[in-house]
C-alpha atoms as a PDB file:
ATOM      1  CA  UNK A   1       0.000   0.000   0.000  1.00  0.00           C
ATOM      2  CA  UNK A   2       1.337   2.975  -1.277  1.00  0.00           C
ATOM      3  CA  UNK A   3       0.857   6.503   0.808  1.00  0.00           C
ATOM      4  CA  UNK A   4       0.545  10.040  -1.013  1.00  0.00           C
ATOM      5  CA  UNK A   5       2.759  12.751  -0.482  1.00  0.00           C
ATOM      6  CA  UNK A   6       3.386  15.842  -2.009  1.00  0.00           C
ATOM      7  CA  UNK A   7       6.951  15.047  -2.854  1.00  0.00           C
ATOM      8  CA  UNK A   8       8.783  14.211  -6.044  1.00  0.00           C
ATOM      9  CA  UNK A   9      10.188  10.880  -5.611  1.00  0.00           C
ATOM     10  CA  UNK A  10      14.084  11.334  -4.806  1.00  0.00           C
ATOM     11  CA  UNK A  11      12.820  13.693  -2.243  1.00  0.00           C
ATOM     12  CA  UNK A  12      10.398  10.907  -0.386  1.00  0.00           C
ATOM     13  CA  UNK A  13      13.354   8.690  -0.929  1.00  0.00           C
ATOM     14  CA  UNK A  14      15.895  10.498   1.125  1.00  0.00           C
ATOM     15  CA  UNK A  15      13.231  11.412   3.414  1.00  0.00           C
ATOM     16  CA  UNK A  16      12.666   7.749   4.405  1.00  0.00           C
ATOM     17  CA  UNK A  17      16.161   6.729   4.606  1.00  0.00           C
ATOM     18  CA  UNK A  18      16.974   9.468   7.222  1.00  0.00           C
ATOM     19  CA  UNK A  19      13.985   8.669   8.990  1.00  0.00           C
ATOM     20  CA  UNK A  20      14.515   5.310   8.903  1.00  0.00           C
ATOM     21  CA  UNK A  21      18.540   5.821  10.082  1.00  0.00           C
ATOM     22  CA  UNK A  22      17.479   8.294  13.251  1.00  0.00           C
ATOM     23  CA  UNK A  23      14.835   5.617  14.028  1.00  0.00           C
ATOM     24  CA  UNK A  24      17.668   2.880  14.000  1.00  0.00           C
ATOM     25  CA  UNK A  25      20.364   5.112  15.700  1.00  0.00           C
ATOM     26  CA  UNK A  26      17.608   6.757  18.763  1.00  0.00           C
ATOM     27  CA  UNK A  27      15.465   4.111  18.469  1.00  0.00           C
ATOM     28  CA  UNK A  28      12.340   6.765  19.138  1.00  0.00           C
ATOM     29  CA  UNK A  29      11.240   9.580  16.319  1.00  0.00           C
ATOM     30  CA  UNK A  30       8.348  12.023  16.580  1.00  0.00           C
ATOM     31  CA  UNK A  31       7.000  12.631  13.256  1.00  0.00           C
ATOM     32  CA  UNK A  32       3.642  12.733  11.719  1.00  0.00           C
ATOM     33  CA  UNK A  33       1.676   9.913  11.298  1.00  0.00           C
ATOM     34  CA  UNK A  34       1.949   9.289   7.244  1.00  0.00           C
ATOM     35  CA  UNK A  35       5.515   9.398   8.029  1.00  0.00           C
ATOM     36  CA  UNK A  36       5.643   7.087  10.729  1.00  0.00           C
ATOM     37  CA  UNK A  37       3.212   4.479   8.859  1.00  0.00           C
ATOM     38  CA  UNK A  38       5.436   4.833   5.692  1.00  0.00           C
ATOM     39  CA  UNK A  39       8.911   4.289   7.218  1.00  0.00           C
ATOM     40  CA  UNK A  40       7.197   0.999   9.570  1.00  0.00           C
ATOM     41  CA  UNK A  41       7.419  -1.274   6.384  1.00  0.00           C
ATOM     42  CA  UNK A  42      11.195  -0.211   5.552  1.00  0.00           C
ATOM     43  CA  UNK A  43      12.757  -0.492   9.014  1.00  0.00           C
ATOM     44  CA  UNK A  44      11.151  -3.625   9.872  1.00  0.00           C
ATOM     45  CA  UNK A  45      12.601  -5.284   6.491  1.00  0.00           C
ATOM     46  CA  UNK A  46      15.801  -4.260   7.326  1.00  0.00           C
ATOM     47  CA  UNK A  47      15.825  -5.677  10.607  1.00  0.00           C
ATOM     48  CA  UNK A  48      14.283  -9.210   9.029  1.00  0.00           C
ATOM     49  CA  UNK A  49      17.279  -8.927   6.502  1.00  0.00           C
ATOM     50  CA  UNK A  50      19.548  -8.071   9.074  1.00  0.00           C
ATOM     51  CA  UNK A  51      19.019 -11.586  11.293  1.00  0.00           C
ATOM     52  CA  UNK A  52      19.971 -13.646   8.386  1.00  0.00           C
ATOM     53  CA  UNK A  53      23.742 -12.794   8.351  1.00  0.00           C
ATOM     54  CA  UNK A  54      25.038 -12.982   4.557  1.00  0.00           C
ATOM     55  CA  UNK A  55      27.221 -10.684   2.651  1.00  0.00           C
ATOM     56  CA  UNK A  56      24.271  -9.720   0.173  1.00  0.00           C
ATOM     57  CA  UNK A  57      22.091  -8.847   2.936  1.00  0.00           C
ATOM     58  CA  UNK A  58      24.726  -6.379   5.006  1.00  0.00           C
ATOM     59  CA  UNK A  59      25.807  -5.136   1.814  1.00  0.00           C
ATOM     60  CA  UNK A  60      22.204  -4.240   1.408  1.00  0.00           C
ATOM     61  CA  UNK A  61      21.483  -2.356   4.630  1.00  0.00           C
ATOM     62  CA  UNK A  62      24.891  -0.786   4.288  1.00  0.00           C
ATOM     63  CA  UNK A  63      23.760   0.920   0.900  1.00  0.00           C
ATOM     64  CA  UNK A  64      20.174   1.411   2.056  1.00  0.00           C
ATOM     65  CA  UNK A  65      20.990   3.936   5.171  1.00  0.00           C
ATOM     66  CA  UNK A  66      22.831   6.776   4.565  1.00  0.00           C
ATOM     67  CA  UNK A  67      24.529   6.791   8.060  1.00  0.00           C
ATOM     68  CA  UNK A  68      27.217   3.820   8.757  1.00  0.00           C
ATOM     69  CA  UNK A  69      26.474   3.806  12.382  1.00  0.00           C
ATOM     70  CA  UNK A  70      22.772   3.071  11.881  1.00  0.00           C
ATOM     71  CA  UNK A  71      23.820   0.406   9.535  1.00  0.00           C
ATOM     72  CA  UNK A  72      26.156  -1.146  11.844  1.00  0.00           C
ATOM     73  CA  UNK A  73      23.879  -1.061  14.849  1.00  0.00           C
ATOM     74  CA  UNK A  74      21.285  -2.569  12.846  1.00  0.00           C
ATOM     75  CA  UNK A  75      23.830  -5.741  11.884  1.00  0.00           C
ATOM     76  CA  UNK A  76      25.077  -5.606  15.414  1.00  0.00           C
ATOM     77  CA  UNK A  77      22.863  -4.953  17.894  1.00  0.00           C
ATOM     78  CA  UNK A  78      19.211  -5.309  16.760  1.00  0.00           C
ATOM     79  CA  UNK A  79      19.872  -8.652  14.623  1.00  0.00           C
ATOM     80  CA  UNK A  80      21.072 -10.209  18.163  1.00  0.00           C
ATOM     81  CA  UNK A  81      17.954  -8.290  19.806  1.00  0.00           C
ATOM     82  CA  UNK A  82      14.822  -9.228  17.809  1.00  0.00           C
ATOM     83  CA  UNK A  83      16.993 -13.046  16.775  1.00  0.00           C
ATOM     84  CA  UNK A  84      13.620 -14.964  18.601  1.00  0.00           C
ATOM     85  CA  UNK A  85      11.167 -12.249  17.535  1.00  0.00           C
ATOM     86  CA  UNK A  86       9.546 -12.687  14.441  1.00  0.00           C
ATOM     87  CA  UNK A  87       8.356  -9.661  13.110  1.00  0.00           C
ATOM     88  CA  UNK A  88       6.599  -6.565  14.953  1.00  0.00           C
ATOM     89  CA  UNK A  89      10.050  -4.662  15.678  1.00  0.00           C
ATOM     90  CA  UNK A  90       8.005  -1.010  15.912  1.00  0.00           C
ATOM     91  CA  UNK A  91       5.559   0.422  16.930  1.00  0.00           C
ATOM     92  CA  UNK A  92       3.065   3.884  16.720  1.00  0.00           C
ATOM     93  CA  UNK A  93       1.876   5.992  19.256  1.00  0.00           C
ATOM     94  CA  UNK A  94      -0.520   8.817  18.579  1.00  0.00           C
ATOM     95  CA  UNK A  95       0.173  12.253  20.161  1.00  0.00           C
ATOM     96  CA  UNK A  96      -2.062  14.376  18.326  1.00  0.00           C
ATOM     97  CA  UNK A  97      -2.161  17.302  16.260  1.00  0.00           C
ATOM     98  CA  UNK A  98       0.975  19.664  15.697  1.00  0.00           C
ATOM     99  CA  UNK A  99       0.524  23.289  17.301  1.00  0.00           C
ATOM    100  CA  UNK A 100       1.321  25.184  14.051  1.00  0.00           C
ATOM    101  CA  UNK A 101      -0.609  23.139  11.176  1.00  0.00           C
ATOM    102  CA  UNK A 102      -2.632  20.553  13.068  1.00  0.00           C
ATOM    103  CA  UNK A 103      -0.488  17.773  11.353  1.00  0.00           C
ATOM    104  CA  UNK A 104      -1.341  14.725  13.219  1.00  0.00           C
ATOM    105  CA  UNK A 105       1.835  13.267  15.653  1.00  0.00           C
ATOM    106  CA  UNK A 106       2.796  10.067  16.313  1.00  0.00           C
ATOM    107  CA  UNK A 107       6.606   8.297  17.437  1.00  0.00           C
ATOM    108  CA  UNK A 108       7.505   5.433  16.072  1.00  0.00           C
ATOM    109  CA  UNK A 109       9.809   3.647  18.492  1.00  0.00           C
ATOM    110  CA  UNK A 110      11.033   0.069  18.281  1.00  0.00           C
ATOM    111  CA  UNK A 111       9.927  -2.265  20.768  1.00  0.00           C
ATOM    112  CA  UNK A 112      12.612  -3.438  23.433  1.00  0.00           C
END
């Protein structure tokens, strides 16, 4: 399922990635909620290809993120986390609506 924004596509992209690396690296992100439901689907893949140790699959999470030390924690430290777990690494929280524009809030943390 594919979610609408007003972005071109590199931008959206990018967007995700970073999202996705400060997610790995804090392991807690306020954002709004269409951000938060998009990135779910991406950082929970690469924590699914990240317990399966193989070259292909680090080299994969290595290119995905832009930062190294997201990448690296993910290979490290979450594989050996979530290694019983078999899916259902995040999870949303609503916070409600953003002062400014009335965006709807949520963080996206992953789940110890």
């Amino acid at each position: 399922m594919t979610r609408k924004t007003r972005k071109k596509i590199e931008v959206k992209k990018h967007t995700l990635r970073n999202l996705a690396s400060s997610l790995i690296l804090y392991e807690k992100v306020k954002t709004t909620e269409k951000r938060a439901k998009s990135v779910r689907p991406t950082v929970e893949r690469l924590i699914t290809k990240s317990k399966q140790d193989t070259l292909a699959n680090r080299r994969f999470i290595f290119a995905y993120l832009p930062q190294k030390e997201a990448a690296k924690k993910v290979v490290e430290e979450l594989a050996k986390r979530y290694k019983d777990r078999s899916g259902g690494y995040t999870r949303i929280t609503k916070l409600g609506q953003r002062k400014g524009d009335a965006a709807n809030i949520a963080e996206i943390s992953l789940v110890s």
